[in-house]
Protein backbone atom coordinates (compact mmCIF):
# COMPACT_ATOMS: atom_id res chain seq x y z
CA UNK A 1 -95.28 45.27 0.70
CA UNK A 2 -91.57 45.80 0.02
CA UNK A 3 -88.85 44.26 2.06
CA UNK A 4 -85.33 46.60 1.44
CA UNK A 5 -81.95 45.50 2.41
CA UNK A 6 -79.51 48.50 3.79
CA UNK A 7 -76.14 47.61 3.61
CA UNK A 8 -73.18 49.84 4.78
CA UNK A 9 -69.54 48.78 5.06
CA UNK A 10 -68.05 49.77 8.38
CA UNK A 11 -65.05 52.40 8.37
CA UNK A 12 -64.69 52.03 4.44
CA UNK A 13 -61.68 53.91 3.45
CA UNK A 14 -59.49 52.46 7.26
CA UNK A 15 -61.22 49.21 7.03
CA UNK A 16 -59.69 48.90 3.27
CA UNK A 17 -56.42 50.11 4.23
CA UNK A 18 -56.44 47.17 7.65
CA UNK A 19 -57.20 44.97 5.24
CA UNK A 20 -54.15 45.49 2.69
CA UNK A 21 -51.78 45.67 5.40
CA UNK A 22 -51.78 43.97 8.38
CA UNK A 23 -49.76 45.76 10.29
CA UNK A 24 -52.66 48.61 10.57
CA UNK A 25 -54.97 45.81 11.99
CA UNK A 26 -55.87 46.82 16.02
CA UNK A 27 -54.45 50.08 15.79
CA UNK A 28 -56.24 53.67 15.73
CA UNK A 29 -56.16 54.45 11.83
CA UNK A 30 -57.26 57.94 10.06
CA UNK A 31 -57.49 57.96 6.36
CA UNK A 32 -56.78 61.62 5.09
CA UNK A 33 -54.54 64.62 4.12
CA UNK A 34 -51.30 65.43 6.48
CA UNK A 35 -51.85 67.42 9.74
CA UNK A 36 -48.81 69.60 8.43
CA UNK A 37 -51.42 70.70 5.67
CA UNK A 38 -54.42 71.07 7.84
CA UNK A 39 -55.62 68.02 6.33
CA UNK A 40 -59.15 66.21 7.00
CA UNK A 41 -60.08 62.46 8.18
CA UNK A 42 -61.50 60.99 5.36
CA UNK A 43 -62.30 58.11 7.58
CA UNK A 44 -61.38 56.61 10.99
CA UNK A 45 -61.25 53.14 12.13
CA UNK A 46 -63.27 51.69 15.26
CA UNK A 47 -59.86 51.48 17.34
CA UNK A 48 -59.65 55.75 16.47
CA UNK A 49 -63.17 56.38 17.36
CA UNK A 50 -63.02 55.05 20.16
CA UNK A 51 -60.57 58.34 21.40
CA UNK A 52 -63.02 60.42 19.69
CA UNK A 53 -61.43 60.36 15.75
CA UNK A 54 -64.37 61.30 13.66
CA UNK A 55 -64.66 61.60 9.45
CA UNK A 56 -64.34 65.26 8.33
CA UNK A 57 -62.16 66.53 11.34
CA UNK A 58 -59.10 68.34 10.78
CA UNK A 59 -56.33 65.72 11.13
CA UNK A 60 -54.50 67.49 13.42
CA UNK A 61 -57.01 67.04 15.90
CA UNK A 62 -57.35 63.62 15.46
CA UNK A 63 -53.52 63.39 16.51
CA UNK A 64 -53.97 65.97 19.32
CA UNK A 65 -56.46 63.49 20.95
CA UNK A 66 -54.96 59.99 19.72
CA UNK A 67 -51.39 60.64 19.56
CA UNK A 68 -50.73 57.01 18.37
CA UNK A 69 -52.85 57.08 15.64
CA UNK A 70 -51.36 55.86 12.45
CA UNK A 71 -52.51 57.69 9.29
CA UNK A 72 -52.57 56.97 5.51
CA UNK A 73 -53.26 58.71 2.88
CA UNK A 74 -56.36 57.89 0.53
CA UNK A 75 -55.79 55.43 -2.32
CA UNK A 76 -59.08 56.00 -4.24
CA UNK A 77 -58.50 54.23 -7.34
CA UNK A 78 -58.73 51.17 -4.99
CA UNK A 79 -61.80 52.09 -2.75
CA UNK A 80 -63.48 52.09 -5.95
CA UNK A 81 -62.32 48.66 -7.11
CA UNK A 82 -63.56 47.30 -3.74
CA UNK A 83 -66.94 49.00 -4.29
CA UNK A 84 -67.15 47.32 -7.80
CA UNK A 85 -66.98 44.14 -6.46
CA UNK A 86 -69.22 44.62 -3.33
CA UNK A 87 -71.98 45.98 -5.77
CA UNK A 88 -71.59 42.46 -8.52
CA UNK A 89 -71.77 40.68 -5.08
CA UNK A 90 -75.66 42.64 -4.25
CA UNK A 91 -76.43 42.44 -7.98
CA UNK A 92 -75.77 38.65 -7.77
CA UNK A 93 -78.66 39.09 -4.95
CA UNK A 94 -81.10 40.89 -6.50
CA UNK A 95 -81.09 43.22 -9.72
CA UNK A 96 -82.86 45.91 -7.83
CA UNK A 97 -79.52 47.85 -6.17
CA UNK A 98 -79.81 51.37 -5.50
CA UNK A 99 -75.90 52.53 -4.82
CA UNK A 100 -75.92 55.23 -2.57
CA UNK A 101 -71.89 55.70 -2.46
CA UNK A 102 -69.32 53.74 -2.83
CA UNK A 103 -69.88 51.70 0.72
CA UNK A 104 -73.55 51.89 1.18
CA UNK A 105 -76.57 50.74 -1.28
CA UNK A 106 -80.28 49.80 -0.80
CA UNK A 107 -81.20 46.33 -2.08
CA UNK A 108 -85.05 45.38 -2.80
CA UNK A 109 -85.22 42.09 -2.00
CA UNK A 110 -89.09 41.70 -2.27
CA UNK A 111 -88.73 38.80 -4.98
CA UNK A 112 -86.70 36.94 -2.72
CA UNK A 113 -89.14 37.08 0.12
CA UNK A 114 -91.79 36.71 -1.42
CA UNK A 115 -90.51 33.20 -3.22
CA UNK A 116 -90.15 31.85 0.48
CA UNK A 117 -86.93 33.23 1.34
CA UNK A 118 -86.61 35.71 4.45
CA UNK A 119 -84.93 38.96 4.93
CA UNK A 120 -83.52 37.49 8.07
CA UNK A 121 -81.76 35.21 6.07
CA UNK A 122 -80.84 37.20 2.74
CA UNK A 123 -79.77 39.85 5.07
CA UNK A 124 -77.03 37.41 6.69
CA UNK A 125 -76.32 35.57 3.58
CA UNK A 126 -74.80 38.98 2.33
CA UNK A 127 -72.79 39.95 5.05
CA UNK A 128 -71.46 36.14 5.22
CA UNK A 129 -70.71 36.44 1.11
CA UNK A 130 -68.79 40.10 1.80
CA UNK A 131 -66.67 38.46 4.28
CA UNK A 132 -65.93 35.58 2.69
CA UNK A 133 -65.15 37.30 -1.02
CA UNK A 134 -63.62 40.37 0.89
CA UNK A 135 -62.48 39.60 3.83
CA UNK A 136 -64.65 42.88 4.82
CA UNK A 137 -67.20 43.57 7.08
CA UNK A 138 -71.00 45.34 6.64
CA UNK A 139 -73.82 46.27 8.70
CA UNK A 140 -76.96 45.26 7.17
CA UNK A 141 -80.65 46.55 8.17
CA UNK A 142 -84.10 44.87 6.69
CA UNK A 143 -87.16 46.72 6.83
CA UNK A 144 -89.99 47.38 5.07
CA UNK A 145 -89.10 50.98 3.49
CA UNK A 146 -85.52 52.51 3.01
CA UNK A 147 -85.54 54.80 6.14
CA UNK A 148 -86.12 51.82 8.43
CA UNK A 149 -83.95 49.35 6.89
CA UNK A 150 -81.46 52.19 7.10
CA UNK A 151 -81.90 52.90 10.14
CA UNK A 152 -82.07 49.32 11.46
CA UNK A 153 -78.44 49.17 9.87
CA UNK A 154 -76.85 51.76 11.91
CA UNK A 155 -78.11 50.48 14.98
CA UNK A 156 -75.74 47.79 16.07
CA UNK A 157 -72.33 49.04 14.20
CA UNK A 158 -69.26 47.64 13.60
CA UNK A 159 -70.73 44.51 11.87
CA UNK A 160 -74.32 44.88 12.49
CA UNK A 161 -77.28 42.37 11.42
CA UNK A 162 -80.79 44.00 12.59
CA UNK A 163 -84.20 43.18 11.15
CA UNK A 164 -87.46 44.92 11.62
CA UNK A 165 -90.31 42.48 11.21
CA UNK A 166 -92.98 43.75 8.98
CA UNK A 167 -95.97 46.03 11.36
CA UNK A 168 -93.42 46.34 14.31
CA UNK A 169 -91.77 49.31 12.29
CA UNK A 170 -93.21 52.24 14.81
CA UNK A 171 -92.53 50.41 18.06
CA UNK A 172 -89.02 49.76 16.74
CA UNK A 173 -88.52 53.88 15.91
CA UNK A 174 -90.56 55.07 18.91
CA UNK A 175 -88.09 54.49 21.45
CA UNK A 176 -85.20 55.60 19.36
CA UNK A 177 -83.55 59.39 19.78
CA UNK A 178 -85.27 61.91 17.38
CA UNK A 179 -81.97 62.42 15.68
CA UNK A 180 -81.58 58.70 14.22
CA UNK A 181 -83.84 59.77 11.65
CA UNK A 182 -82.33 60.95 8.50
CA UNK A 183 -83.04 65.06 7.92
CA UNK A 184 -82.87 65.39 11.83
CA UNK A 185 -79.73 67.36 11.85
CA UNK A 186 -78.05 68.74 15.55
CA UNK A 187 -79.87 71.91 15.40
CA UNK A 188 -82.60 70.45 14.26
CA UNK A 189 -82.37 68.38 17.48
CA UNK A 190 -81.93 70.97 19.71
CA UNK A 191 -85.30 72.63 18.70
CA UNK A 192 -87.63 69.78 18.85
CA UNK A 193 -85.69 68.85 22.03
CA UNK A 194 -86.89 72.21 23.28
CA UNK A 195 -90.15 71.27 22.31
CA UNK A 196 -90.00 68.18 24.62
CA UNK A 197 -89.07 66.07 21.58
CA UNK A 198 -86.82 63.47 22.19
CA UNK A 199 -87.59 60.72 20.68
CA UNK A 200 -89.10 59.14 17.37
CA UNK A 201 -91.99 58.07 19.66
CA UNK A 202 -92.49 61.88 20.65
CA UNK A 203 -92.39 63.22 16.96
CA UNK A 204 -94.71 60.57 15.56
CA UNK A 205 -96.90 62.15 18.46
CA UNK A 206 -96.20 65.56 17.68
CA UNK A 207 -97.90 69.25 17.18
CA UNK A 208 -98.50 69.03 13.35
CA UNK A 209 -99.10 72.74 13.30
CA UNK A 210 -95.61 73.48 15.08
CA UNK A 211 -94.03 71.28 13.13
CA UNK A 212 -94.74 73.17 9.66
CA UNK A 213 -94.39 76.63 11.68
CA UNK A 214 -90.62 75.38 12.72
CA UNK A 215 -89.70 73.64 9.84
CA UNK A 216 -91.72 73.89 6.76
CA UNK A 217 -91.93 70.97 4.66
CA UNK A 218 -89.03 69.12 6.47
CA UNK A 219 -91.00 69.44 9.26
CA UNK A 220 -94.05 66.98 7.31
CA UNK A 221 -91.49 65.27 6.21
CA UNK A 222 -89.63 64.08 9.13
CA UNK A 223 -92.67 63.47 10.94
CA UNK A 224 -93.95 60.84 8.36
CA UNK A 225 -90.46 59.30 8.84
CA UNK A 226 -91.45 58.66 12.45
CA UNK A 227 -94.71 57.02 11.45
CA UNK A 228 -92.86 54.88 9.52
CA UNK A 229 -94.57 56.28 6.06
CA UNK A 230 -92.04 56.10 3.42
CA UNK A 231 -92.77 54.69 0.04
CA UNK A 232 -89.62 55.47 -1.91
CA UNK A 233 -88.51 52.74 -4.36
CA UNK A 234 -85.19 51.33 -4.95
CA UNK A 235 -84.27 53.50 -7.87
CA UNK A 236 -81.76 51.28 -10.09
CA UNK A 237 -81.37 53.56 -13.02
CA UNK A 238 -81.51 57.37 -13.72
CA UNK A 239 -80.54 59.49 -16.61
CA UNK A 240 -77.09 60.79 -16.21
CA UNK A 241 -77.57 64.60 -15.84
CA UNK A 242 -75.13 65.49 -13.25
CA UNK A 243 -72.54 63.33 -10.99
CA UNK A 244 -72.07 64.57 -7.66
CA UNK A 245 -70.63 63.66 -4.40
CA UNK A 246 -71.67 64.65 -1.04
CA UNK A 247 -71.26 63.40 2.81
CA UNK A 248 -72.61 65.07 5.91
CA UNK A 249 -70.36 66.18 8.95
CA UNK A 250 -69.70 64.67 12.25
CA UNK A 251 -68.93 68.11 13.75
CA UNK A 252 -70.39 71.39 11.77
CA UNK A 253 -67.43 73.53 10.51
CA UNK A 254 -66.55 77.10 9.49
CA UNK A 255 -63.02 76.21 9.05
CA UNK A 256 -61.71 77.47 5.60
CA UNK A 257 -58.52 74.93 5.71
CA UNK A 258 -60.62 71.79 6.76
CA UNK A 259 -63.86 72.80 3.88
CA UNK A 260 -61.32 73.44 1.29
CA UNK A 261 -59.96 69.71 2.19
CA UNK A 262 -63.32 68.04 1.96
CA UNK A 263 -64.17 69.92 -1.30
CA UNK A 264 -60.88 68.78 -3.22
CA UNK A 265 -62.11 65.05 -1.65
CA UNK A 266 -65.53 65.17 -3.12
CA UNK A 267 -64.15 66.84 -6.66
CA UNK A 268 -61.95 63.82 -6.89
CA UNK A 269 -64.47 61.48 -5.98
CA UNK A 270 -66.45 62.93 -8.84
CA UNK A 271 -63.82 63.15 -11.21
CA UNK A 272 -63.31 59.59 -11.23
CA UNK A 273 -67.13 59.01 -11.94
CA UNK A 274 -66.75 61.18 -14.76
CA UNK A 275 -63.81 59.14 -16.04
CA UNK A 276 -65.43 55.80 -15.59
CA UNK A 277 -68.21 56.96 -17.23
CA UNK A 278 -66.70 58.88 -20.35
CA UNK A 279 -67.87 62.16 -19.62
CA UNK A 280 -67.11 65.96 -19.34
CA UNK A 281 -68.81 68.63 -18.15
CA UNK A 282 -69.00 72.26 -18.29
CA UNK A 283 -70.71 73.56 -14.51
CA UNK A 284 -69.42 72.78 -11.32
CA UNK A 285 -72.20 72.76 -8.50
CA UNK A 286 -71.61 73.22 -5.03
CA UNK A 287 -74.08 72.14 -2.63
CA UNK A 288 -74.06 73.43 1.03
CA UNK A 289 -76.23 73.24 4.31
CA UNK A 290 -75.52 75.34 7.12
CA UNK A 291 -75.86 74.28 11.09
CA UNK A 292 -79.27 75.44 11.18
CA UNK A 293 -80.33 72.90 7.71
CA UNK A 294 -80.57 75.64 5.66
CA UNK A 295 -79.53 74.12 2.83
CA UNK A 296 -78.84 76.09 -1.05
CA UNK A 297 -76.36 75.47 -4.23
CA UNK A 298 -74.22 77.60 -5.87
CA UNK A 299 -72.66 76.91 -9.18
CA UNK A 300 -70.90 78.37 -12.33
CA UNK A 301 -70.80 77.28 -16.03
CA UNK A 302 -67.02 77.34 -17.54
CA UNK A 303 -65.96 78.17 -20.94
CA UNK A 304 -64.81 74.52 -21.52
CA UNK A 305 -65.35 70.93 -20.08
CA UNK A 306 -63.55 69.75 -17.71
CA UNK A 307 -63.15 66.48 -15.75
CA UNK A 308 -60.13 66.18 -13.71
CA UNK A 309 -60.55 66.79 -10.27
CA UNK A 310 -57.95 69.40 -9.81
CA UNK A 311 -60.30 71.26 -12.38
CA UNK A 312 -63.23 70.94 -10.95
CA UNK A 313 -61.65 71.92 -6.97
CA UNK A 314 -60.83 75.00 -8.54
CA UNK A 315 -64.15 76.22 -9.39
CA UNK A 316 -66.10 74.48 -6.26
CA UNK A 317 -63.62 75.87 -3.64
CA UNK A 318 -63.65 79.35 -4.62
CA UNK A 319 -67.67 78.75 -5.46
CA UNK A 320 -66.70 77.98 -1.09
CA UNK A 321 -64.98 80.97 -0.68
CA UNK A 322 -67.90 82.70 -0.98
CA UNK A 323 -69.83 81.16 1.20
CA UNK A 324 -67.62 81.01 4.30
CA UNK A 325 -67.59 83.49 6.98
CA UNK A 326 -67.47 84.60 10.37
CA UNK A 327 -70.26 82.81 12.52
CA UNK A 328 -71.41 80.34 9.27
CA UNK A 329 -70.50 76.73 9.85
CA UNK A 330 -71.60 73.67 7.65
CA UNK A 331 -73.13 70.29 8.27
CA UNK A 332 -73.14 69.08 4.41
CA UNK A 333 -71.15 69.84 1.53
CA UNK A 334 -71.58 68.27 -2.18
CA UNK A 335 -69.62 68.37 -5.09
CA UNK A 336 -71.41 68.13 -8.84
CA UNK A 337 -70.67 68.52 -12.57
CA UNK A 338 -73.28 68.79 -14.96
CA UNK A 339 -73.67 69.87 -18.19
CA UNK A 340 -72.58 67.17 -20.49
CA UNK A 341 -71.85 67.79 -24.25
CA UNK A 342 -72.71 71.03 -24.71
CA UNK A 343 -71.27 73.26 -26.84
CA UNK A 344 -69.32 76.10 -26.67
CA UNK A 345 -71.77 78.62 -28.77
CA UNK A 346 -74.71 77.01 -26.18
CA UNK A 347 -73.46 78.28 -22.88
CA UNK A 348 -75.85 79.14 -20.85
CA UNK A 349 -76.18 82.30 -18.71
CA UNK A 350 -73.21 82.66 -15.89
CA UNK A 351 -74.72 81.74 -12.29
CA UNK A 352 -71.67 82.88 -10.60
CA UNK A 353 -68.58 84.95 -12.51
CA UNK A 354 -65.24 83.57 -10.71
CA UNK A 355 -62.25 85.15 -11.75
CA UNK A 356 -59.43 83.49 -13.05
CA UNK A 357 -61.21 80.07 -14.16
């Protein structure tokens, strides 16, 4: 039996940004591009959410709705060096850390428990050690399997500590709304909800028949979720074939302005794994998945590597332009590079031809 640790920090980029200056402490905070530009929040403190400030909304709504909220601009460069030493922190833990971004990681902490220590306590240990060496806060969920401890982590936000004891994992999802689990988008929602789905509890009891009718392999998928049957392992190392960034929306959007904001966020998030890494690349993948989780990639291989991030907007946003269109909105966009040290007289066949790049 595994025991996993989830651990998210709470309002990252704003939560950095409170903590460098005190003045922004208390106060309704959006990190992001100017409203003047049709910039995005990139991430909004508790005070902000509280007047409905969400990540990924155009910034001039933010303001239209909080008029006193105070914005910054993103300082990367320094997110990063928070998330370096948050990660030697979980390492100093257990070796088993699977970073999902740079806020959020699962920890397998099965050693631990298993030498007499419990996930109660490891699970509280970290969030007191984050604090201390920070002076930042995380939620932290323990279960048994990732989707559980993840779960359990979102539950009790800001500054959440919840455990699942080992065999109570279904009674602790049954009550829970069907769209806590992760791949239960809004639409997605809405149709089981039609169905007389509304909670975990009701898909762990669903039709498995309709399910697979509605929603093909998700639909298996998501259902084993709500049985609490997931097996994945914390995953500490993979081969370096692509680096990508991606992040799921609050609020779907069709807006060209506010999707050509998050790409350029996501292509410099990317471009500074590339850098820290020592790498270039030669195609530029853009991942998307409409309202409806339809989700597909679209990409195009470039006559020479690249790695800055101004580079690699180019080629994803008008990959975007594409893809946008009357009646389409998005609930998911990722940014990727791949192809790493090949050669010019190697390129493969064009997937998409973009002018001008």
């Amino acid at each position: 039996m595994r025991h996993i640790l989830h651990a998210d920090f709470d309002a990252f980029y704003a939560a950095v940004e409170q903590l460098d200056n005190p003045e922004l402490r208390g106060k309704p905070l959006a990190v992001g591009g100017s409203p003047d530009s049709r910039g995005v929040v990139a991430s909004a403190s508790y005070e902000a959410r509280k007047y409905g400030v969400r990540s990924a909304m155009p910034m001039r709504t933010a303001f239209n709705i909080c008029p006193q909220l105070q914005r910054v601009s993103a300082r990367f460069d320094r997110y990063r060096d928070v998330s370096r030493s948050v990660m030697e922190i979980f390492r100093d833990i257990t070796p088993l850390v699977e970073p999902l971004s740079l806020d959020e990681a699962y920890l397998d902490v099965t050693d631990s428990v298993a030498g007499g220590q419990s996930a109660a306590d490891l699970a509280g240990g970290l969030k007191r050690r984050v604090k201390q060496e920070l002076g930042l806060t995380i939620s932290v969920g323990a279960g048994v399997s990732k989707s559980v401890a993840k779960i359990a982590s979102d539950l009790e936000k800001p500054d959440g500590l919840t455990v699942v004891p080992p065999g109570e994992e279904v009674a602790f999802l049954a009550p829970l709304p069907v769209g806590t689990l992760p791949g239960v988008g809004p639409k997605t929602q809405e149709s089981l909800k039609s169905h007389g789905i509304l909670t975990i509890g009701d898909l762990a009891n669903g039709d498995d028949e309709w399910l697979l009718d509605r929603f093909g392999r998700n639909g298996a998928y998501i259902k084993s979720l709500a049985l609490a049957k997931d097996d994945r392992p914390v995953q500490t190392h993979r081969d370096t074939k692509s680096i990508s960034s991606e992040t799921t929306l609050v609020l779907d959007t069709g807006d060209p302005e506010a999707l050509h904001e998050l790409v350029s966020r996501l292509s410099s998030d990317v471009s500074r794994s590339l850098e820290r890494r020592d790498l270039q690349g030669r195609t530029v993948k853009l991942k998307l998945r409409l309202s409806d989780f339809t989700t597909f990639t679209r990409q195009v291989t470039l006559p020479d590597v690249i790695q800055s991030s101004d580079q690699i907007a180019v080629a994803a946003n008008r990959l975007m332009d594409a893809e946008t269109g009357p009646g389409r909105s998005f609930r998911l966009v990722g940014v990727g590079v791949s192809g790493f040290g090949a050669q010019n007289h190697s390129l493969p066949t064009l997937q998409a031809r973009l002018p001008g790049i």
